[in-house]
C-alpha atoms as a PDB file:
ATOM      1  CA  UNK A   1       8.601  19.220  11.702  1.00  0.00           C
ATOM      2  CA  UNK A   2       5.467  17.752   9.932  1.00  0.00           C
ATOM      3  CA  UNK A   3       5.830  13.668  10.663  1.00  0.00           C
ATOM      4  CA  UNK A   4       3.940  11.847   8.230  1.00  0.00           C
ATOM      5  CA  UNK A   5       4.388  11.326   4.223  1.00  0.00           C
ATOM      6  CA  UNK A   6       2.519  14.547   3.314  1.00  0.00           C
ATOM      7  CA  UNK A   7       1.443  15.713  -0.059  1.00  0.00           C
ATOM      8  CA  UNK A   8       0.386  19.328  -0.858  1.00  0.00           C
ATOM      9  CA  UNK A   9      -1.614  20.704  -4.172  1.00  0.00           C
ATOM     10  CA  UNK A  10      -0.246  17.746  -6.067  1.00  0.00           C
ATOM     11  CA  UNK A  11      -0.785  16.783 -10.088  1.00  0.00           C
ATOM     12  CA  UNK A  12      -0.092  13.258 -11.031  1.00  0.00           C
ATOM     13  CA  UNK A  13       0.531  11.956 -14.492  1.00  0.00           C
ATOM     14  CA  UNK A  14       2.698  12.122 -17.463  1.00  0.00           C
ATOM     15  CA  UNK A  15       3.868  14.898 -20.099  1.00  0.00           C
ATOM     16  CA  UNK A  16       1.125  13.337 -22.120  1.00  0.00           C
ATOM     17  CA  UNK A  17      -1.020  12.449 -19.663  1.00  0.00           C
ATOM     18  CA  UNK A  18      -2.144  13.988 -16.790  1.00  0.00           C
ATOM     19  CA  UNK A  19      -4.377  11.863 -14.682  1.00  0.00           C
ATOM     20  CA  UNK A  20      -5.143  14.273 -11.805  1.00  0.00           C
ATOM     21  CA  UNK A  21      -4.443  17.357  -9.171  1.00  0.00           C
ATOM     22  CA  UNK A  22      -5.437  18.971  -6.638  1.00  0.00           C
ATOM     23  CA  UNK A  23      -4.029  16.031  -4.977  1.00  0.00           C
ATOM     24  CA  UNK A  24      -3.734  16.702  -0.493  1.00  0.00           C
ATOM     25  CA  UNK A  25      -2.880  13.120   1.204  1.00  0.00           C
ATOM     26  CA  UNK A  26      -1.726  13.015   4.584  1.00  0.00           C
ATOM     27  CA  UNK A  27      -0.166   9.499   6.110  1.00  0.00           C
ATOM     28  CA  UNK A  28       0.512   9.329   9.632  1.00  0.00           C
ATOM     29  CA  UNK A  29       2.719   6.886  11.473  1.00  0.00           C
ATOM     30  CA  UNK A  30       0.359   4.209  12.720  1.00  0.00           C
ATOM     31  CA  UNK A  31      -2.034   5.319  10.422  1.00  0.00           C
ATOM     32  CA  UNK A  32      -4.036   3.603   7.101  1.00  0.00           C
ATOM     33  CA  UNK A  33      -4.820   5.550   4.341  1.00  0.00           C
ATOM     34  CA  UNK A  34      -6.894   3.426   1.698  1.00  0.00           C
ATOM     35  CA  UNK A  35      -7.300   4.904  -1.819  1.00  0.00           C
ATOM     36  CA  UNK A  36      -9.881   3.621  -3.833  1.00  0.00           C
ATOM     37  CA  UNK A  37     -10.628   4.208  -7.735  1.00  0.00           C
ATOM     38  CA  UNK A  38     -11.592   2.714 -10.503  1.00  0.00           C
ATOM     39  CA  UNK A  39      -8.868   0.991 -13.070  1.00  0.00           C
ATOM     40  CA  UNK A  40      -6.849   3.637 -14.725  1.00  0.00           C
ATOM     41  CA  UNK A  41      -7.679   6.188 -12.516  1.00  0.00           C
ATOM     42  CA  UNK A  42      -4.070   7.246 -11.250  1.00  0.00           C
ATOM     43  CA  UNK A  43      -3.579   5.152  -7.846  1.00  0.00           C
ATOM     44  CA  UNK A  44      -0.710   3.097  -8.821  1.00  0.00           C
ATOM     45  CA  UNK A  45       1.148   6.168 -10.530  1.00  0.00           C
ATOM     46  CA  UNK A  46       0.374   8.707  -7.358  1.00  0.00           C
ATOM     47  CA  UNK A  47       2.230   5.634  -5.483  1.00  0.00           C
ATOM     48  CA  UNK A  48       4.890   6.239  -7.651  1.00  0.00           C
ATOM     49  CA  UNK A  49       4.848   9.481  -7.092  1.00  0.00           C
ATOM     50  CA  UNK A  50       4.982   9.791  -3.584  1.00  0.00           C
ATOM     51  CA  UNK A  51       8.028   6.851  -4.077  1.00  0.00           C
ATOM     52  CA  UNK A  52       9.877   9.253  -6.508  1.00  0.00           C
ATOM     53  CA  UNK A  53       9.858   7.230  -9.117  1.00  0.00           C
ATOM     54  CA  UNK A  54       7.789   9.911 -11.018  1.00  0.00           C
ATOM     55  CA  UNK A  55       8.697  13.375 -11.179  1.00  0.00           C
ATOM     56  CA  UNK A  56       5.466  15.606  -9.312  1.00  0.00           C
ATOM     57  CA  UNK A  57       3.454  17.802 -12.420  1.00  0.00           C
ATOM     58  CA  UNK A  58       2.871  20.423  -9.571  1.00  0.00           C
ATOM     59  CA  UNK A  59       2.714  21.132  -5.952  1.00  0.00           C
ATOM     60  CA  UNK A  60       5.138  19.061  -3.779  1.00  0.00           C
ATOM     61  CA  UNK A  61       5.779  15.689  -1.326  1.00  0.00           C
ATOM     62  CA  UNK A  62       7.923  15.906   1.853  1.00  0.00           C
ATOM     63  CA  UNK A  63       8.756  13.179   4.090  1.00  0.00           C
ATOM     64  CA  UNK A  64       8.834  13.917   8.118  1.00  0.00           C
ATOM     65  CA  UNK A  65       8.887  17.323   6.763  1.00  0.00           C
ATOM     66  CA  UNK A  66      11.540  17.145   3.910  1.00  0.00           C
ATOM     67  CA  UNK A  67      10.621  17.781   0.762  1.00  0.00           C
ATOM     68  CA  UNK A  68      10.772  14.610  -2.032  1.00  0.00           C
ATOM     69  CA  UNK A  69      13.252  16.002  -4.388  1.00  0.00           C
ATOM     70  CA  UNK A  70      16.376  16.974  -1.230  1.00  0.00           C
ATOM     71  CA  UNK A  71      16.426  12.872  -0.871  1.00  0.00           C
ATOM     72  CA  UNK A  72      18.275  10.317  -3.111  1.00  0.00           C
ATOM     73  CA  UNK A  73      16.504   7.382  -4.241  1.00  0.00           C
ATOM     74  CA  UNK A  74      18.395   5.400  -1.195  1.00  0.00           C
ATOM     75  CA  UNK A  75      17.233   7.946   1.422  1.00  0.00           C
ATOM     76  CA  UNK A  76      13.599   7.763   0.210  1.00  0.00           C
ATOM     77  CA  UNK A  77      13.818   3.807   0.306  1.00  0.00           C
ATOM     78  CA  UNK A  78      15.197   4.396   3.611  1.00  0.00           C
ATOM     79  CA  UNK A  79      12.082   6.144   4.425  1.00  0.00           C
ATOM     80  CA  UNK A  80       9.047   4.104   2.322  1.00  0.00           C
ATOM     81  CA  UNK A  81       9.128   0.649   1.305  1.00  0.00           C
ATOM     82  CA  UNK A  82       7.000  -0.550  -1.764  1.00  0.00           C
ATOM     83  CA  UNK A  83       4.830  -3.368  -1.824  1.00  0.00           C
ATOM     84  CA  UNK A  84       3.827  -4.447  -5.468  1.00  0.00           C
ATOM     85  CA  UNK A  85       0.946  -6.408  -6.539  1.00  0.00           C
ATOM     86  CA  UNK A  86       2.313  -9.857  -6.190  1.00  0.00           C
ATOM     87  CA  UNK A  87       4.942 -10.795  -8.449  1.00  0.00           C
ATOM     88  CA  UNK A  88       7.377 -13.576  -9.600  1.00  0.00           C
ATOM     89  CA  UNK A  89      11.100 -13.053 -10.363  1.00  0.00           C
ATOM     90  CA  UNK A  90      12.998 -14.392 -13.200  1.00  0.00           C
ATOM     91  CA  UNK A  91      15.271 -16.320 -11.213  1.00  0.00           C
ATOM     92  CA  UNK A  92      14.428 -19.316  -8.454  1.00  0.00           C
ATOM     93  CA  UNK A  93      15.322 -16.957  -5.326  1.00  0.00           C
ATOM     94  CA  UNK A  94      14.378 -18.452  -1.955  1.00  0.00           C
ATOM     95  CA  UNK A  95      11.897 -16.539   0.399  1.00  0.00           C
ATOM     96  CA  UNK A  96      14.859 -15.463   2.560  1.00  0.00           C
ATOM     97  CA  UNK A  97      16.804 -14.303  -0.381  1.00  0.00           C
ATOM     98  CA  UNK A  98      13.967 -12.000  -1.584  1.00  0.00           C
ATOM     99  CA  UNK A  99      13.440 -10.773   1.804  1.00  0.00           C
ATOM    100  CA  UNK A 100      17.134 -10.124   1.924  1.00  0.00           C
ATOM    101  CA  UNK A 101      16.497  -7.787  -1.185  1.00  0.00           C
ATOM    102  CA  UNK A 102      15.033  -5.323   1.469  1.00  0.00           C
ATOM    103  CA  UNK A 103      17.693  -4.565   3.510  1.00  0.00           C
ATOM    104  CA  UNK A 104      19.496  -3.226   0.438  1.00  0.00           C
ATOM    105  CA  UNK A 105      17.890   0.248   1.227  1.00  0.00           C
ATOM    106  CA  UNK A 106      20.211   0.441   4.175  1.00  0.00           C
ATOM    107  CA  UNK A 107      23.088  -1.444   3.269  1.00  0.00           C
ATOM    108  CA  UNK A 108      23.992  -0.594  -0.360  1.00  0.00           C
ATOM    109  CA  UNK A 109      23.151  -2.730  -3.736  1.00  0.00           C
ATOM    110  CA  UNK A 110      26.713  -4.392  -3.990  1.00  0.00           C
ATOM    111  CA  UNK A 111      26.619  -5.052   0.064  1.00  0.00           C
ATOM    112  CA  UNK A 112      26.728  -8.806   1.098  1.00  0.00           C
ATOM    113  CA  UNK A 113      24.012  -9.713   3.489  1.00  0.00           C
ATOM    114  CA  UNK A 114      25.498  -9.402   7.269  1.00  0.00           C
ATOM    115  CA  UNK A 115      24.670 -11.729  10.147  1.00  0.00           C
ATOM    116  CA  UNK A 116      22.560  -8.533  11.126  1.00  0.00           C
ATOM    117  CA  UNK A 117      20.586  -8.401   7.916  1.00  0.00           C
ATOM    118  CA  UNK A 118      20.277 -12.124   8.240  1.00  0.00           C
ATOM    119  CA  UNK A 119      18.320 -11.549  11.680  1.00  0.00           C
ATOM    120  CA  UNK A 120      15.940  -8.679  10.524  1.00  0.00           C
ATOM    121  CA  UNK A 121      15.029 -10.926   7.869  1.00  0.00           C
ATOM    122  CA  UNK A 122      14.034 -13.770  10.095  1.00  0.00           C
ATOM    123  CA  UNK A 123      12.582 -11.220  12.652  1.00  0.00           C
ATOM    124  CA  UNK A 124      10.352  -9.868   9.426  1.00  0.00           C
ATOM    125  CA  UNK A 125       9.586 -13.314   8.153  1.00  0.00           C
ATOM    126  CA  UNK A 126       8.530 -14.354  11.899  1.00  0.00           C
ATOM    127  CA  UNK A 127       6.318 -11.185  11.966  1.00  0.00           C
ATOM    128  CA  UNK A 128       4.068 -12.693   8.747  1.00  0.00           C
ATOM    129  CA  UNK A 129       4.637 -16.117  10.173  1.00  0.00           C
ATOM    130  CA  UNK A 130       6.363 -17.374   7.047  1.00  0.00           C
ATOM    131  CA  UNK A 131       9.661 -18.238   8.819  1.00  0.00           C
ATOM    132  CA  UNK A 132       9.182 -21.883   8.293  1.00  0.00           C
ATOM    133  CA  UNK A 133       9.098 -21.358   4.078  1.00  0.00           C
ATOM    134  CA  UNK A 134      12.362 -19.150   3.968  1.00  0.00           C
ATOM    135  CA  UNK A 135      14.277 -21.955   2.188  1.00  0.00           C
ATOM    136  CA  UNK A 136      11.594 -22.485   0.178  1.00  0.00           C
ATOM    137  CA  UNK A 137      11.269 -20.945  -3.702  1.00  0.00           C
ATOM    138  CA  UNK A 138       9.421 -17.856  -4.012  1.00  0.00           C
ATOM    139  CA  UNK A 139       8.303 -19.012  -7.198  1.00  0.00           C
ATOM    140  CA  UNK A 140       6.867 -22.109  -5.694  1.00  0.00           C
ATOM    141  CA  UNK A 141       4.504 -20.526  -3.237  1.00  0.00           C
ATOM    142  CA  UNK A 142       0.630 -19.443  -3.188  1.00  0.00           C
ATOM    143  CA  UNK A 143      -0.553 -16.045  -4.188  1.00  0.00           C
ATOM    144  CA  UNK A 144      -1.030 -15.321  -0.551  1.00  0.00           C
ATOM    145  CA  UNK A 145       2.359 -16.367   0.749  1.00  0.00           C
ATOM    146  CA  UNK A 146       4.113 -14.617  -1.764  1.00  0.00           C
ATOM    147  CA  UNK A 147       2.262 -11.384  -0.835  1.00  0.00           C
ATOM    148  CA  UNK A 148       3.145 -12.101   2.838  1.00  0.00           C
ATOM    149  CA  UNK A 149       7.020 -12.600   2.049  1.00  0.00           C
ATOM    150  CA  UNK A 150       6.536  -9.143  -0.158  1.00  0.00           C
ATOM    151  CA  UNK A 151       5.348  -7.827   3.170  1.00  0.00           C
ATOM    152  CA  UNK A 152       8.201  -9.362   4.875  1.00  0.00           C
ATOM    153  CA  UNK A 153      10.641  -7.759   2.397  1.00  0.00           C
ATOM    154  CA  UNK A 154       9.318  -3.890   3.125  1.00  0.00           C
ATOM    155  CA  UNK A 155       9.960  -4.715   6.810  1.00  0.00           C
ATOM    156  CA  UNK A 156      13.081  -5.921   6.126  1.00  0.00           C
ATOM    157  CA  UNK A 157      13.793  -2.480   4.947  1.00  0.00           C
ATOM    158  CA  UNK A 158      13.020  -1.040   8.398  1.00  0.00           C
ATOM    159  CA  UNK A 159      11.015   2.121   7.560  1.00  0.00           C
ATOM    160  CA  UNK A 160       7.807   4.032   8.812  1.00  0.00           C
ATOM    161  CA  UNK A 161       6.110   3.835   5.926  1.00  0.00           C
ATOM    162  CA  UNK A 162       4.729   1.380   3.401  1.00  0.00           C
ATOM    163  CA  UNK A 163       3.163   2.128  -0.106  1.00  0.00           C
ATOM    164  CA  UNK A 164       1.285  -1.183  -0.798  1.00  0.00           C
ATOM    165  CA  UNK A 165      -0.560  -1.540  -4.398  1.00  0.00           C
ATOM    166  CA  UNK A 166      -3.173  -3.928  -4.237  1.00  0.00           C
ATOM    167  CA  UNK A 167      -1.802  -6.041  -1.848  1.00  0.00           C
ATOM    168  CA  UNK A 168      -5.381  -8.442  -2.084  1.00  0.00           C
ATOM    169  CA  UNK A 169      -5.313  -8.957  -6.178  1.00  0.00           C
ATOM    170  CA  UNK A 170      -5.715 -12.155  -7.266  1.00  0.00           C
ATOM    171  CA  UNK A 171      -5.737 -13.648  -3.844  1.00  0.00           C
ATOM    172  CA  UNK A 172      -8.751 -15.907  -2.333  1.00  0.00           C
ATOM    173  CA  UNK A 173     -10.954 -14.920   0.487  1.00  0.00           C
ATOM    174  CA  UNK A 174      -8.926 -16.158   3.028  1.00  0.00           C
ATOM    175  CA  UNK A 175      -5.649 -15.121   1.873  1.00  0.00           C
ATOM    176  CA  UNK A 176      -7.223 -11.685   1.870  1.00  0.00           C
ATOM    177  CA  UNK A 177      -8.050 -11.509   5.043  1.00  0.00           C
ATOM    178  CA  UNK A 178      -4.222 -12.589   5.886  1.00  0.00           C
ATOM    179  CA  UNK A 179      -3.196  -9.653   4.450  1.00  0.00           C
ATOM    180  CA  UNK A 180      -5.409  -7.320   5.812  1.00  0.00           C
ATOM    181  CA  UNK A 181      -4.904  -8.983   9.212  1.00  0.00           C
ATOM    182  CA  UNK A 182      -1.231  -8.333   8.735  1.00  0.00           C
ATOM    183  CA  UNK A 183      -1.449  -4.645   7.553  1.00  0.00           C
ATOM    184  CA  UNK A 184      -3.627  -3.697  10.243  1.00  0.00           C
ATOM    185  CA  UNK A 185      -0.911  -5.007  13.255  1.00  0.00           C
ATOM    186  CA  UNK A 186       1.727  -3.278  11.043  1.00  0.00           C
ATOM    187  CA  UNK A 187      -0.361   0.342  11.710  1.00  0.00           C
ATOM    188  CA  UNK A 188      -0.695  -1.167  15.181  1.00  0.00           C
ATOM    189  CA  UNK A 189       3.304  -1.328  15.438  1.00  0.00           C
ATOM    190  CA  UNK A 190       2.871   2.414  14.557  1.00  0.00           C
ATOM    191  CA  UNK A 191       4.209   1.839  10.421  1.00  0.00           C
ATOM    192  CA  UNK A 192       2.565   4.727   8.468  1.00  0.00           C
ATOM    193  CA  UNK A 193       0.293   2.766   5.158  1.00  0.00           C
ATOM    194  CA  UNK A 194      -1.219   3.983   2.047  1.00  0.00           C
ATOM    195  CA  UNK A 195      -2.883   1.219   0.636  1.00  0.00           C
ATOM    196  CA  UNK A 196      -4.547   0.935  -2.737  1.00  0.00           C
ATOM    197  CA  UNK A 197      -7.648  -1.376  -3.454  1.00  0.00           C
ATOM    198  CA  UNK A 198     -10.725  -2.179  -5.628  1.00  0.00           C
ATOM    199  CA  UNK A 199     -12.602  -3.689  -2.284  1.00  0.00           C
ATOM    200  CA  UNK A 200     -14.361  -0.736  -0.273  1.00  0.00           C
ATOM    201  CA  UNK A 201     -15.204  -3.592   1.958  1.00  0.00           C
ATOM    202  CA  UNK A 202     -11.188  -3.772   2.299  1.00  0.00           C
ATOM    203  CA  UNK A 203     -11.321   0.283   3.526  1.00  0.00           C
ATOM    204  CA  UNK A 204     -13.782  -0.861   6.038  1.00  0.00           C
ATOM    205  CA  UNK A 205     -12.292  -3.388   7.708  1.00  0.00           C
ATOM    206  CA  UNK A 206      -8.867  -1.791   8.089  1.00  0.00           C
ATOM    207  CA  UNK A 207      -9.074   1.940   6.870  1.00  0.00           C
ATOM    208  CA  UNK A 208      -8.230   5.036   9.900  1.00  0.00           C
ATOM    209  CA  UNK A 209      -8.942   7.345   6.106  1.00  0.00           C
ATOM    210  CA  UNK A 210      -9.900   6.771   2.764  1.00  0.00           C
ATOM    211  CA  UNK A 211      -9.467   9.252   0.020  1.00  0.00           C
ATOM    212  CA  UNK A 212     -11.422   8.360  -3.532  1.00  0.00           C
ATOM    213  CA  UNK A 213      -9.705   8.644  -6.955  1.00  0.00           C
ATOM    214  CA  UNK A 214     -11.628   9.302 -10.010  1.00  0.00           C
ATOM    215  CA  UNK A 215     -12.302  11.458 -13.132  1.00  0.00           C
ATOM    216  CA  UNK A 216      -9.034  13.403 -12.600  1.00  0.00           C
ATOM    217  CA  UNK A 217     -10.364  14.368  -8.684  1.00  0.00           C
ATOM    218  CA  UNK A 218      -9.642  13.367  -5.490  1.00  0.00           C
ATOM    219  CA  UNK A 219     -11.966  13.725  -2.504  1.00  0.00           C
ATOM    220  CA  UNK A 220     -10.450  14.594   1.000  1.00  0.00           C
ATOM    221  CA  UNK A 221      -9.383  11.350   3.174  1.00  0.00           C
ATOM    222  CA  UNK A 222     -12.089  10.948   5.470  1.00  0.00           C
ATOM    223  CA  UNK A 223     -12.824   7.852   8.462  1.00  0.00           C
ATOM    224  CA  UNK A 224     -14.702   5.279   6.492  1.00  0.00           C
ATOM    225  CA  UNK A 225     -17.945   5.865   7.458  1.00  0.00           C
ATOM    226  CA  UNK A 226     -17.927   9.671   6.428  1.00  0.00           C
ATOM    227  CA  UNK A 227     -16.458   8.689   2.685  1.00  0.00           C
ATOM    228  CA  UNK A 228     -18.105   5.788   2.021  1.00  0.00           C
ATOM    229  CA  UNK A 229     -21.655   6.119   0.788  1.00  0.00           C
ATOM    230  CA  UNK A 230     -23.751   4.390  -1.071  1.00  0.00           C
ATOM    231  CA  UNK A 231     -23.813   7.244  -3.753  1.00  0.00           C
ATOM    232  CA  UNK A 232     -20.313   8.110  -3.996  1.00  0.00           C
ATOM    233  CA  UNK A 233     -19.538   4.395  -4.354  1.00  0.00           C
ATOM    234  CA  UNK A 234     -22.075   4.248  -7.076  1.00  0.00           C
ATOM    235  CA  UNK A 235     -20.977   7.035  -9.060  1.00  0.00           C
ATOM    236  CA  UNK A 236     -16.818   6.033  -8.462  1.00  0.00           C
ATOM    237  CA  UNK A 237     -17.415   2.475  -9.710  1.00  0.00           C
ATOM    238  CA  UNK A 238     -20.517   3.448 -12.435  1.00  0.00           C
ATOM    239  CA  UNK A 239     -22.830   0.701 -10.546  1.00  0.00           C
ATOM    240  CA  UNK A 240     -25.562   0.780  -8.119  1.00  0.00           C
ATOM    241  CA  UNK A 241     -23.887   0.169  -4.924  1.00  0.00           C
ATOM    242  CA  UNK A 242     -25.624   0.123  -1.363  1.00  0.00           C
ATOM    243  CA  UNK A 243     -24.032   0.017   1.790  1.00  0.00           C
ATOM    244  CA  UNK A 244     -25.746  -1.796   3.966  1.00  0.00           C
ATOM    245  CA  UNK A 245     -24.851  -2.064   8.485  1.00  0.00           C
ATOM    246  CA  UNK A 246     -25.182  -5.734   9.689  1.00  0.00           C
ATOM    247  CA  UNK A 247     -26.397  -6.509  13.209  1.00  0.00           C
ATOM    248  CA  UNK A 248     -23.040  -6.122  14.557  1.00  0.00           C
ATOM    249  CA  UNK A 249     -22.591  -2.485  13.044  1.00  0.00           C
ATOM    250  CA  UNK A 250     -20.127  -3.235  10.454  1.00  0.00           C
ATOM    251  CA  UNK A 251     -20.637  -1.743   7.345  1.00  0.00           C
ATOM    252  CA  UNK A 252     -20.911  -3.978   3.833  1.00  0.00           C
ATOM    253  CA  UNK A 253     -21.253  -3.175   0.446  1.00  0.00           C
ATOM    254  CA  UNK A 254     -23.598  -4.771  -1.732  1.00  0.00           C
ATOM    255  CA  UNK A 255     -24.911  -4.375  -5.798  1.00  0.00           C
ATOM    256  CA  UNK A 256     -28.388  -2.927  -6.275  1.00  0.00           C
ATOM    257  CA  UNK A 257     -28.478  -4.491  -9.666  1.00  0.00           C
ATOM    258  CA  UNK A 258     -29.762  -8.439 -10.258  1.00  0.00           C
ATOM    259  CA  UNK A 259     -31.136 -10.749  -8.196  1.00  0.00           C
ATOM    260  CA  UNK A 260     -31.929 -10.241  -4.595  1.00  0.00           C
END
C-alpha cells in the first residue's frame, strides 16, 4: 500500500473553469511539500481537492493507498486536517473551544467533548505553546496566535496529514517564523504537510519538495535547490527575481528591479 496523500494525472478547477492538469503530487509522512504560485493560480482549490471538498476534473487522489471518492467526508477528516488562512468566527469561542472543534473528526458533530478530547486539546495547545491563552477569546488574539491555535486545532484532529493554506498571510516577521518553526517540528513528529505560500524564501527554510503552480501547469516537486531558480521564479511571479547563497549557504531571494 502506497503511504502518503498521492495524486495521479489530476485536473483541478470548475465546470467553468478549469485552472489546471496534469497535476502528480506526492506527500509523505514526515515530509513538506510547498506549492508556490501566483494569486489565482489554483493552490487553494487543488487543497480542496485533495480535501474532497471539490470533485477531481480527471485522474484520481488516494490516501495511504485508497482512493478519495471510497471515504466519507468524516474518514477523510480523519485522515487530513485543514489549516485555513487565519480566520475569525462569528461567535466569541475561547481558544480551547476552537481547538475542541478538531476532535469532531473523530468523535461525531453532535458529540460532547470527553475528558479525553479535553486532554488532546491541551496536549495540542502545549505543542504550539499556547496553553496558557486557552481561556482566552479567539477573537481577541494576534494574527500569529490565532494561526498557532488553527495549528493546534488540526492536531487536535490527530491525523498524518495537514493541508495548510497560507499559514504566514498577514502575519509579521516574527510571527512567521513561529509558524514555520512549528510546521517544520510537526514534519519532524513524522505529520505528512502540503503547504501553500507566496514566500519562496518560506520553501527554503522549511521545504523537503516544492512543486510550482502557474499558467494551468505544474512542475514536478523537486528539493528546493533543484526548483528554485532565479529564472523560474522570475517567470512564475512576472518579476526579475535572483537567488542569491549567503555566507552560510542558505539560499535568499531578492528583486533585480530598483535600487541596489
Amino acid at each position: 500500500m502506497a503511504i502518503g496523500i498521492t495524486a495521479d494525472q489530476l485536473s483541478i478547477g470548475y465546470p467553468e473553469r478549469p485552472l489546471a492538469t496534469n497535476i502528480n503530487v506526492h506527500v509523505g509522512r514526515g515530509e513538506i511539500v510547498c506549492l508556490l504560485g501566483p494569486n489565482g493560480s489554483g493552490k487553494t482549490t487543488l487543497f480542496k481537492t485533495l480535501l474532497g471538498l471539490l470533485p477531481t476534473r480527471a485522474g484520481h487522489v488516494a490516501i495511504d493507498g485508497i482512493a478519495l471518492q471510497a471515504l466519507s467526508p468524516q474518514q477523510i477528516a480523519q485522515r487530513i486536517a485543514y489549516v485555513p488562512q487565519t480566520q475569525g468566527p462569528i461567535f466569541p469561542y475561547t481558544v480551547e473551544d476552537i481547538v475542541l472543534m478538531g476532535r469532531t473528526a473523530q468523535v461525531g458533530l453532535f458529540s460532547a467533548p470527553s475528558s479525553m478530547d479535553r486532554e488532546i486539546a491541551s496536549q495540542a495547545l502545549d505543542k504550539m505553546q499556547m496553553r496558557h491563552l486557552q481561556d482566552q477569546v479567539f477573537t481577541t488574539l494576534s494574527g500569529g496566535q490565532r494561526q498557532l491555535t488553527l495549528i493546534a486545532r488540526a492536531l487536535a484532529q490527530q491525523t498524518s496529514y495537514i493541508v495548510l493554506d497560507e499559514p504566514t498571510a498577514s502575519l509579521d516577521f516574527g510571527n512567521q517564523m513561529k509558524v514555520l518553526e512549528c510546521v517544520r517540528q510537526l514534519a519532524d513528529d513524522a505529520l505528512g504537510l502540503i503547504i501553500s505560500t507566496h514566500n519562496p524564501d518560506h520553501a527554503f527554510a522549511v521545504a523537503d519538495q516544492v512543486i510550482l503552480l502557474h499558467e494551468a501547469a505544474i512542475t514536478a516537486a523537486k528539493p528546493p535547490v533543484e526548483q528554485l531558480t532565479s529564472e523560474r521564479l522570475t517567470a512564475l511571479y512576472d518579476h526579475p527575481i535572483e537567488v542569491v547563497t549567503l555566507n552560510d549557504g542558505r539560499q535568499v531571494c531578492v528583486s533585480r528591479s530598483g535600487h541596489h
